[in-house]
N, C-alpha and C. Protein backbone atom coordinates (compact mmCIF):
# COMPACT_ATOMS: atom_id res chain seq x y z
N UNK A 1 -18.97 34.27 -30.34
CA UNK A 1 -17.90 34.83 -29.52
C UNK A 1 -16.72 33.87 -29.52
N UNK A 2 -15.25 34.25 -29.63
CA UNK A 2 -14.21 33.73 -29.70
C UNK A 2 -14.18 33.46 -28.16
N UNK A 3 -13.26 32.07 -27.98
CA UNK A 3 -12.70 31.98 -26.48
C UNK A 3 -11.32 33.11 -26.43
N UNK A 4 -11.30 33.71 -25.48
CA UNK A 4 -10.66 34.83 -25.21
C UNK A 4 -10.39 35.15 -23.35
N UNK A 5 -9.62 35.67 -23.22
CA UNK A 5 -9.03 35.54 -21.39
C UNK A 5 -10.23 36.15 -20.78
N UNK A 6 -10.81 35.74 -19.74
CA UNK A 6 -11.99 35.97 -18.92
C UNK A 6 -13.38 35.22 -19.45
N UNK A 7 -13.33 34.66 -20.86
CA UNK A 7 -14.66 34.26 -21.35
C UNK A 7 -15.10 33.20 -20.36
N UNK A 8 -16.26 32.49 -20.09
CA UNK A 8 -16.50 31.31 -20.00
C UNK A 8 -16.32 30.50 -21.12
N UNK A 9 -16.12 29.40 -20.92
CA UNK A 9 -15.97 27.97 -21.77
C UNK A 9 -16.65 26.80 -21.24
N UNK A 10 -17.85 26.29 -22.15
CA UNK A 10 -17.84 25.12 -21.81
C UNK A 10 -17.84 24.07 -23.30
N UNK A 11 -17.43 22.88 -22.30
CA UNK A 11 -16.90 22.08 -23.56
C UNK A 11 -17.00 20.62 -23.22
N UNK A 12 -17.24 19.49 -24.04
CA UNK A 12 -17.04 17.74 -23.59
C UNK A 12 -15.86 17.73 -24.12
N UNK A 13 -15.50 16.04 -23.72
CA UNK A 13 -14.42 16.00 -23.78
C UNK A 13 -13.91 14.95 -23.47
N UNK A 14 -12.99 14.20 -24.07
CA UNK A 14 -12.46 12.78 -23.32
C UNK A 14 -10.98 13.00 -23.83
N UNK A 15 -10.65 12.43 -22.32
CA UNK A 15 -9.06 12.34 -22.36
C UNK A 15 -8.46 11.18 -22.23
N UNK A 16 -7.58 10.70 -23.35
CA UNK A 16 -7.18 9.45 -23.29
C UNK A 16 -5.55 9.26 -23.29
N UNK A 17 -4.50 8.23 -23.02
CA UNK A 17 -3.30 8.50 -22.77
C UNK A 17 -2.85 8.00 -23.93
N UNK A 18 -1.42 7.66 -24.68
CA UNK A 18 -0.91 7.08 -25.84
C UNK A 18 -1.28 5.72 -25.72
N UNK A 19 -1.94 5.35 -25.47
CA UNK A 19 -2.74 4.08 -25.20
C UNK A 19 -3.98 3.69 -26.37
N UNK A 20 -4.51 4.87 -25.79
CA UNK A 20 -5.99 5.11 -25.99
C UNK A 20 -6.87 4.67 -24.91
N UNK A 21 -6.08 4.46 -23.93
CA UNK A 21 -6.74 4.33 -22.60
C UNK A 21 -8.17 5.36 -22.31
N UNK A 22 -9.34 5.50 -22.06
CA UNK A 22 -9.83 6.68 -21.42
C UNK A 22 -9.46 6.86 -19.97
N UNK A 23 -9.19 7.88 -19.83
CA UNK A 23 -8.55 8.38 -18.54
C UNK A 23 -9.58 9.04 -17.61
N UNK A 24 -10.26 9.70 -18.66
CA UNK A 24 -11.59 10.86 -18.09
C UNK A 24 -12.53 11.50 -19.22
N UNK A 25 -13.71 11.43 -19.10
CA UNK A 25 -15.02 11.94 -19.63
C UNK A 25 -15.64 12.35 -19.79
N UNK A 26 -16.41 13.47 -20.17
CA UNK A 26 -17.62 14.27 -19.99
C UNK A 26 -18.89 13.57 -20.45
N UNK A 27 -18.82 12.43 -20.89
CA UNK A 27 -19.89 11.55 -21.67
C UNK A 27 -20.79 11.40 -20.43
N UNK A 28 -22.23 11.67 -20.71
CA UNK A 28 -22.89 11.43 -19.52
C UNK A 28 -23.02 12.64 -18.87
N UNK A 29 -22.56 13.49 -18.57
CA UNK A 29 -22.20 14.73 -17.80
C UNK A 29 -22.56 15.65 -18.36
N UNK A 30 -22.52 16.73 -17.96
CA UNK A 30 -22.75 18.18 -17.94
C UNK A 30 -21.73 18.59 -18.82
N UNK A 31 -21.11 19.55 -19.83
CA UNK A 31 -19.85 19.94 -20.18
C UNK A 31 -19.24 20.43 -18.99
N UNK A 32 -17.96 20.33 -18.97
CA UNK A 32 -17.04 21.32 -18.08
C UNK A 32 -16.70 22.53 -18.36
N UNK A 33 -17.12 23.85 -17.58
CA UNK A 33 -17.17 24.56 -17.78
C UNK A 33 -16.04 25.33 -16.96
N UNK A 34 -15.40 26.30 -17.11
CA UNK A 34 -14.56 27.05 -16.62
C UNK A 34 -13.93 28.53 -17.24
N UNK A 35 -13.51 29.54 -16.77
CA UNK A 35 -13.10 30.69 -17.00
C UNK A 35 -11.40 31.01 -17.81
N UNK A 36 -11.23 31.09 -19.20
CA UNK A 36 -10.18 31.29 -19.68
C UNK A 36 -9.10 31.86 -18.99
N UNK A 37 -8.00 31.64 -19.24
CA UNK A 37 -6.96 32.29 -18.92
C UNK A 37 -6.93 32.49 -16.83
N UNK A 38 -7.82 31.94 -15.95
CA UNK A 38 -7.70 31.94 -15.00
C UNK A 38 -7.17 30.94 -14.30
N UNK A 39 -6.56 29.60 -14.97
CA UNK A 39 -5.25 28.58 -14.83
C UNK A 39 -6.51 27.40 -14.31
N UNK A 40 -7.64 27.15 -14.55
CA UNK A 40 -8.24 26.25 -13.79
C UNK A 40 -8.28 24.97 -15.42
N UNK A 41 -7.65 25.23 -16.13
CA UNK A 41 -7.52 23.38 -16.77
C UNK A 41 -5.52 23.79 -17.49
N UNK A 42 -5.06 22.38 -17.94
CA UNK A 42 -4.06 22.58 -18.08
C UNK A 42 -3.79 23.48 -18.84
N UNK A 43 -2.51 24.24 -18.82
CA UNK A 43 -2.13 25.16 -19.66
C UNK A 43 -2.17 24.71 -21.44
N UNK A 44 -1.86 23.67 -21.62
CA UNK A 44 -1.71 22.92 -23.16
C UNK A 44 -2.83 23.14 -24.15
N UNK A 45 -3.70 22.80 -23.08
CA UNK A 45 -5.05 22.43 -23.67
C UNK A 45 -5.67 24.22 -23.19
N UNK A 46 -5.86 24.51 -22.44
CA UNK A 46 -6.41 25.99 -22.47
C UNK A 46 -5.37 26.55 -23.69
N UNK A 47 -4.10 27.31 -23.90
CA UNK A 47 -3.15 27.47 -24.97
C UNK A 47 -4.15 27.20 -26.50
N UNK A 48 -4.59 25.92 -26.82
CA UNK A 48 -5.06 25.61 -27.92
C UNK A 48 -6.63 25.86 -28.26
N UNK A 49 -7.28 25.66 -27.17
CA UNK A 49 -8.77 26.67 -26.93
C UNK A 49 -9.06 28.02 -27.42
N UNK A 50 -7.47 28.37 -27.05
CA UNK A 50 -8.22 30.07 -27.30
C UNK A 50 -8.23 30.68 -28.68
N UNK A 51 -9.22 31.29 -29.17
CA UNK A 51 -9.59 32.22 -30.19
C UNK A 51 -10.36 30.59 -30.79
N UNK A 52 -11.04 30.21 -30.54
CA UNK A 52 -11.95 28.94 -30.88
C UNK A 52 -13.36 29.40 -30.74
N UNK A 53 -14.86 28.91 -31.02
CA UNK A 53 -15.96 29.27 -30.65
C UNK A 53 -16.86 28.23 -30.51
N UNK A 54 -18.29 28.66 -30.05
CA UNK A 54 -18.84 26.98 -29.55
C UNK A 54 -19.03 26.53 -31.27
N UNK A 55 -18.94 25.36 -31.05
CA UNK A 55 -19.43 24.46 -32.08
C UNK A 55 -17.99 24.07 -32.56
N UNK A 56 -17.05 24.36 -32.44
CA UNK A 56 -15.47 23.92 -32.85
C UNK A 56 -15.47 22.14 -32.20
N UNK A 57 -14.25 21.81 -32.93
CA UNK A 57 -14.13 20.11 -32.56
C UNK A 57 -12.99 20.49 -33.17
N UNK A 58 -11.82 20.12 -31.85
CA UNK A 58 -10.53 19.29 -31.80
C UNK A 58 -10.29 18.76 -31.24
N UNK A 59 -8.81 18.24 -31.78
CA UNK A 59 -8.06 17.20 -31.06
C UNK A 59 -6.75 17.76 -30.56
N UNK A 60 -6.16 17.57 -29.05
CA UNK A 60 -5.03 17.84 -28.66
C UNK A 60 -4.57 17.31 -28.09
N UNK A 61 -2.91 17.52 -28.33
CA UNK A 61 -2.16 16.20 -27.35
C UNK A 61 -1.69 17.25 -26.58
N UNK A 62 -1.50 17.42 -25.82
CA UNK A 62 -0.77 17.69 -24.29
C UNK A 62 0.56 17.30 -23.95
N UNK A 63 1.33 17.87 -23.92
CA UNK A 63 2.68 17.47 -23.25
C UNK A 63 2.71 17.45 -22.36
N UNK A 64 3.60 16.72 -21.29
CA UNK A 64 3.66 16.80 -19.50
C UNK A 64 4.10 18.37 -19.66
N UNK A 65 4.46 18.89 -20.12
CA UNK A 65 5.65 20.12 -19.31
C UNK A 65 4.10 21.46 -19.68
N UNK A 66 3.05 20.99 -20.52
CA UNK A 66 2.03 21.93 -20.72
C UNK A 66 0.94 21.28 -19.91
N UNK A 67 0.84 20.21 -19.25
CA UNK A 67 -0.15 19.12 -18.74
C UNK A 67 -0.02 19.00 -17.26
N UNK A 68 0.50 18.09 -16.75
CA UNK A 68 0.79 18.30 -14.97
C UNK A 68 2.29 17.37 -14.81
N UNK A 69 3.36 17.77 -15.77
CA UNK A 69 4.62 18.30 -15.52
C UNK A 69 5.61 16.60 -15.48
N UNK A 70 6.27 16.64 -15.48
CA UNK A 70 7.20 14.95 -15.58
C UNK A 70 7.55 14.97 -14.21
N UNK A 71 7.05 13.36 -14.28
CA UNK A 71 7.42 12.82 -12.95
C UNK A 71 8.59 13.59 -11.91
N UNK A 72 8.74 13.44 -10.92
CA UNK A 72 9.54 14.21 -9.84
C UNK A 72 10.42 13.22 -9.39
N UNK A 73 11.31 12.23 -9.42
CA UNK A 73 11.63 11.30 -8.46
C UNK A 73 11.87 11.86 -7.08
N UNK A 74 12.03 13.04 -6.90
CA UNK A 74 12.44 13.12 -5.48
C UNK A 74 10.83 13.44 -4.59
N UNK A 75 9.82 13.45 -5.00
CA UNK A 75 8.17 13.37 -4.76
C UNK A 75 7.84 12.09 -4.40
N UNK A 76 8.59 10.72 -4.63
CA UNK A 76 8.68 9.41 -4.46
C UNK A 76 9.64 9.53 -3.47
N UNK A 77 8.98 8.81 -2.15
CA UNK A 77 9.32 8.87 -1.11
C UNK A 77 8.98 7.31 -0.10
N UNK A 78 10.11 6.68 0.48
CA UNK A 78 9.72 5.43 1.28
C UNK A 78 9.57 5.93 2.76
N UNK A 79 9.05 5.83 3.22
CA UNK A 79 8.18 6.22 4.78
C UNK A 79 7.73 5.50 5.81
N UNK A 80 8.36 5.24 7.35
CA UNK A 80 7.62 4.29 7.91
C UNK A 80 6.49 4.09 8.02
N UNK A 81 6.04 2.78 8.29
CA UNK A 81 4.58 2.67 8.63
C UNK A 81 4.20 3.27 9.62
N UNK A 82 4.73 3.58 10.31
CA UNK A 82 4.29 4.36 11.86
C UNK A 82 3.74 5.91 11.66
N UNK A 83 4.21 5.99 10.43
CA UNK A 83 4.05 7.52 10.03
C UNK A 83 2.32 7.61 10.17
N UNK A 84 1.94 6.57 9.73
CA UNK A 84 0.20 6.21 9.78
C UNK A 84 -0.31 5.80 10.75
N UNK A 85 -0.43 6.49 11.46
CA UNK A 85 -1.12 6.39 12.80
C UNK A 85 -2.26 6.85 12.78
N UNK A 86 -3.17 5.49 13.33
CA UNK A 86 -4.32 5.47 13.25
C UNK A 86 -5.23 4.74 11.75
N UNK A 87 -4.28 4.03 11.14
CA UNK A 87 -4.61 3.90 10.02
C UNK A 87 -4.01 2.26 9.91
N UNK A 88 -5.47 1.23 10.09
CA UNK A 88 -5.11 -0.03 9.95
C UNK A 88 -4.38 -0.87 8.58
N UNK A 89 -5.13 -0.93 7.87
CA UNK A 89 -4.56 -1.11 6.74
C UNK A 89 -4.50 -0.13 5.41
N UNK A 90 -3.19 -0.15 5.26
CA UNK A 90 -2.78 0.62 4.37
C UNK A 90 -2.35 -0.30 2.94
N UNK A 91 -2.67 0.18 1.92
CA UNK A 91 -2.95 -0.74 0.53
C UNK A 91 -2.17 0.80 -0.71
N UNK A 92 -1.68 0.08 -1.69
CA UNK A 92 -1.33 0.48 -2.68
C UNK A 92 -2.55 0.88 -3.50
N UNK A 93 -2.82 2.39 -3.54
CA UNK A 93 -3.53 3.07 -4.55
C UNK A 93 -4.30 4.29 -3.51
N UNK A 94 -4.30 3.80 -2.04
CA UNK A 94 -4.75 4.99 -0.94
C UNK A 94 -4.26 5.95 -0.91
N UNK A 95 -5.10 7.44 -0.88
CA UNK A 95 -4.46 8.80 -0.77
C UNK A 95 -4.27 9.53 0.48
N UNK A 96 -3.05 10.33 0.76
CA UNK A 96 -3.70 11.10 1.81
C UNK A 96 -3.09 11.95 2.07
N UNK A 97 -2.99 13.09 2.80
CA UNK A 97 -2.70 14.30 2.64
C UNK A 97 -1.32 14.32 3.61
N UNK A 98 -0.22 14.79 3.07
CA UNK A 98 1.09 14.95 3.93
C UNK A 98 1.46 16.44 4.01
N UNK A 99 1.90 16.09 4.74
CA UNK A 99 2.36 17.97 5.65
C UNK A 99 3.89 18.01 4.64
N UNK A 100 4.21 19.18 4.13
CA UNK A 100 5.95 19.17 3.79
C UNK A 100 5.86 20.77 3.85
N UNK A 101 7.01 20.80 3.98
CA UNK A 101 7.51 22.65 3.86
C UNK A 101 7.05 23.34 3.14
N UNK A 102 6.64 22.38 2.09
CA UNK A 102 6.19 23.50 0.91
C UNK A 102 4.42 23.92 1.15
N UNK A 103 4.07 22.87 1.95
CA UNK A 103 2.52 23.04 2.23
C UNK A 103 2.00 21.62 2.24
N UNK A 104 0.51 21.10 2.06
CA UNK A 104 0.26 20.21 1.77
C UNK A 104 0.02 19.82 0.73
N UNK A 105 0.34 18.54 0.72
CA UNK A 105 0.81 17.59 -0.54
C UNK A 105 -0.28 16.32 -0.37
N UNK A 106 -1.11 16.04 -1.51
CA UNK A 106 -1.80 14.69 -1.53
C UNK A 106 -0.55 13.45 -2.17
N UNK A 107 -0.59 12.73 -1.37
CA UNK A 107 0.41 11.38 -2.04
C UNK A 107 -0.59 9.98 -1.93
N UNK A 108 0.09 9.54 -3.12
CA UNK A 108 -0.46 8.26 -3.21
C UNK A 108 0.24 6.91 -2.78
N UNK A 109 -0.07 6.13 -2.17
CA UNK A 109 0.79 5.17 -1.75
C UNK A 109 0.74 4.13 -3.17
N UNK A 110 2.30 4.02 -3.67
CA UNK A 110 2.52 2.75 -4.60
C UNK A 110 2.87 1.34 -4.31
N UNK A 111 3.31 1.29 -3.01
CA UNK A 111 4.06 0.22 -2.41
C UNK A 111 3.71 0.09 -1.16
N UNK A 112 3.43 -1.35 -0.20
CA UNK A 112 3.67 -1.40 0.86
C UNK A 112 4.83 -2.69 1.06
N UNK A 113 5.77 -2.63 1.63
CA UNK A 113 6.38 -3.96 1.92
C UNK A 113 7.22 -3.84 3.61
N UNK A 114 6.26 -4.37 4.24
CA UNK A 114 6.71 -4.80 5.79
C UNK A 114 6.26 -3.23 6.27
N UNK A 115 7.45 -2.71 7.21
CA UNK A 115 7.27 -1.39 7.63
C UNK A 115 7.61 -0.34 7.01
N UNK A 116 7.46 -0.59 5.53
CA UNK A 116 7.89 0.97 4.80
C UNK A 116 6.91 1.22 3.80
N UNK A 117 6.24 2.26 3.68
CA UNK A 117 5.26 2.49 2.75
C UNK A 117 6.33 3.28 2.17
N UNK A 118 6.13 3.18 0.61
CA UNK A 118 6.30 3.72 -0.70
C UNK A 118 4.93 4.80 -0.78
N UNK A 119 5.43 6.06 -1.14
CA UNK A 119 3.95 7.40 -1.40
C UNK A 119 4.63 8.42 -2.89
N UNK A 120 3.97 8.59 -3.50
CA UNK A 120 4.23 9.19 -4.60
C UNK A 120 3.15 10.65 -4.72
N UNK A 121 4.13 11.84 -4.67
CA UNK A 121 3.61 12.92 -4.54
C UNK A 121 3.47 13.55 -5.86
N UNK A 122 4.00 13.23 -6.84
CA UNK A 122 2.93 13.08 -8.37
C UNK A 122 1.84 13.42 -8.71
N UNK A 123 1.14 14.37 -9.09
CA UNK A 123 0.20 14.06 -10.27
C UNK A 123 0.36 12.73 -10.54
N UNK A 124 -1.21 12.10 -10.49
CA UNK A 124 -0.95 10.90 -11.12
C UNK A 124 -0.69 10.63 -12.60
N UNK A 125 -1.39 11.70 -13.29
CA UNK A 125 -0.85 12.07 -14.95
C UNK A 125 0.12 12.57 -14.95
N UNK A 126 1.33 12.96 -14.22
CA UNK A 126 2.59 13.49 -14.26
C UNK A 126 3.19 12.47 -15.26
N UNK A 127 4.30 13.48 -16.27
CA UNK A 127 4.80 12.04 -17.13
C UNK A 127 3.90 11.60 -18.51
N UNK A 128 2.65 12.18 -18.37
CA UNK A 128 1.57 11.70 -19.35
C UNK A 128 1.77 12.65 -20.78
N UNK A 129 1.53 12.12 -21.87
CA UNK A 129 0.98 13.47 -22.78
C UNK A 129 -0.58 12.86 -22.97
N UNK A 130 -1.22 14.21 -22.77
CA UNK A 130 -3.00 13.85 -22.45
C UNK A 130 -3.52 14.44 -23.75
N UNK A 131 -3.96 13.53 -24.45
CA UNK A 131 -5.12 13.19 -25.34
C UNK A 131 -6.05 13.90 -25.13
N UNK A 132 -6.51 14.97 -25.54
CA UNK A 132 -7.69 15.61 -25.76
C UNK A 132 -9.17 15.44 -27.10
N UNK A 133 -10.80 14.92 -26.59
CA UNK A 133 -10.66 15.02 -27.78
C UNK A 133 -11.94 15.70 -26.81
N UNK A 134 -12.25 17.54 -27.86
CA UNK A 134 -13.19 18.45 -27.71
C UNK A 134 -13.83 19.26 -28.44
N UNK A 135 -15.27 19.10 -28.11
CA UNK A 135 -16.33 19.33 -28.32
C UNK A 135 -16.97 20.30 -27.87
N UNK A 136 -16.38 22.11 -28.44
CA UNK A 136 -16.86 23.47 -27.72
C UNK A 136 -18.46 23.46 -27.48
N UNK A 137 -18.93 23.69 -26.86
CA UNK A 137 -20.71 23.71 -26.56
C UNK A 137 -21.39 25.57 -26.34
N UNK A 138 -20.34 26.32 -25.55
CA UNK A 138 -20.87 26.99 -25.49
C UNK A 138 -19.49 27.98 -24.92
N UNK A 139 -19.48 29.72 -25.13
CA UNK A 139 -18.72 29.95 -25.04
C UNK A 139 -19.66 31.79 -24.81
N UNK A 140 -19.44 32.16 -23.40
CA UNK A 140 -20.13 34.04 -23.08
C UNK A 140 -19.23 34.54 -22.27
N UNK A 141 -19.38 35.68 -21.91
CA UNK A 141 -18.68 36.45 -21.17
C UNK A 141 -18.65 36.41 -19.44
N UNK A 142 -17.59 36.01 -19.00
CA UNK A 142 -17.89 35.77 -17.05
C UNK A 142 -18.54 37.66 -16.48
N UNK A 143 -19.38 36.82 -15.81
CA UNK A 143 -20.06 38.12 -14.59
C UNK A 143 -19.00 38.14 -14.34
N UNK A 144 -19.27 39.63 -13.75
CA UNK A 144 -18.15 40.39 -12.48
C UNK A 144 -18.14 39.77 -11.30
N UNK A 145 -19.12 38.48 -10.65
CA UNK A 145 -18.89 37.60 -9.65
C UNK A 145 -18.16 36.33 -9.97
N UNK A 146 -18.57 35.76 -11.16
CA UNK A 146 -17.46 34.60 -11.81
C UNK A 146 -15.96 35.38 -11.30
N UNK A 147 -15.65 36.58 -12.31
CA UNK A 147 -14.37 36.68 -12.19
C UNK A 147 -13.46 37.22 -10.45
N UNK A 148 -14.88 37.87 -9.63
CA UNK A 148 -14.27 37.78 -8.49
C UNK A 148 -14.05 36.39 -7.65
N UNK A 149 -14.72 35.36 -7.66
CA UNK A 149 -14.52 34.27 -7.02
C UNK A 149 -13.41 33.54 -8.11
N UNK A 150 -13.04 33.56 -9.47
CA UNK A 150 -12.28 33.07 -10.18
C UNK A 150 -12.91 31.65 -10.78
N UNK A 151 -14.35 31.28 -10.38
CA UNK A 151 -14.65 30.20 -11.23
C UNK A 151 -16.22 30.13 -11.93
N UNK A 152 -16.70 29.31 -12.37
CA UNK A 152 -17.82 29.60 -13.05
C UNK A 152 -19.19 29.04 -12.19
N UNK A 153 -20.18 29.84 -12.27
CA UNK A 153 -21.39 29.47 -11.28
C UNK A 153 -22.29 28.82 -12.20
N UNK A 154 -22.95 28.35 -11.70
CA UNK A 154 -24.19 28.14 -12.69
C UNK A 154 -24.57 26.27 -12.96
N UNK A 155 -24.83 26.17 -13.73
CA UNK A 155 -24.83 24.92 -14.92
C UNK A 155 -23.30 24.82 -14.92
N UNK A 156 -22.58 23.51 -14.84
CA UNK A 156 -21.39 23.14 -15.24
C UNK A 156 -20.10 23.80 -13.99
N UNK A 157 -20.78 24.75 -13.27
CA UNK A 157 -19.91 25.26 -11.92
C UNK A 157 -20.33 25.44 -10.74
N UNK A 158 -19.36 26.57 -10.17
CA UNK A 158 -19.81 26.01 -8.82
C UNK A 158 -21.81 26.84 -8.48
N UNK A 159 -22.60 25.53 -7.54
CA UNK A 159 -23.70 26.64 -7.18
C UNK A 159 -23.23 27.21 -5.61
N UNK A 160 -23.54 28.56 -5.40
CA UNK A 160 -23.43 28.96 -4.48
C UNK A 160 -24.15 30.66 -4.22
């Protein structure tokens, strides 16, 4: 069976940056499994998946604008410390969830100096082109409950 919109997909996989950094892994793991065309991995890399079948092996690079998008500067934000209330020490690389108009936002703090925390509302791969290298494993058709909940049950998803 071809990967095609609604199929399941599962697949390994390591993602590395123009580095060759590894970033992230399936080594060890389960494949990652998920439902085509239902937006749950980046668009770049789903885009190049499809009409593929298990046992395929590629390689893809990812662009930010197909990946999780170029940096935002205005998502980089300096903030009093007071804003953290209840929160003793605060350190460069801590996450946490901020309220904004648009909804909630996870930010990462990059900076602390005196009373102003530095938070970066980024994707932390924002800016990245992501290195794909994959290894199709297996590839069937989603139940009519996969596609009502929108993700994959089983082995490699959610149990419930």
């Amino acid at each position: 069976m071809q990967i095609a919109q609604n199929a399941v997909v599962s697949f390994h996989y390591t993602l590395t940056n123009n580095d060759g950094e590894v970033l992230d892994t399936s080594e060890g793991r389960e494949p990652l499994a998920y439902i085509h065309g239902a937006g749950n991995i980046v668009p770049g890399l789903e885009k190049e998946l499809d009409g593929k079948q298990s046992g395929d092996a590629l390689k893809v690079a990812v662009t930010p604008e197909e990946g999780y998008g170029e940096v935002q500067e205005a998502l980089v934000q300096e903030v009093p410390r007071d804003a953290f209330q209840g929160v003793e020490d605060i350190e460069a690389g801590m996450q946490f969830q901020a309220q904004t108009q648009g909804g909630p936002l996870m930010v990462t703090v990059t900076k602390v100096e005196g009373d102003t925390v530095v938070v970066d509302g980024n994707h932390p791969l924002a800016g990245e082109t992501l290195n794909f290298d994959v290894q199709i494993t297996e590839v069937r058709e989603a139940s009519a409950e996969e596609l009502e909940h929108g993700h994959v049950h089983g082995e490699g998803g959610v149990e419930h």
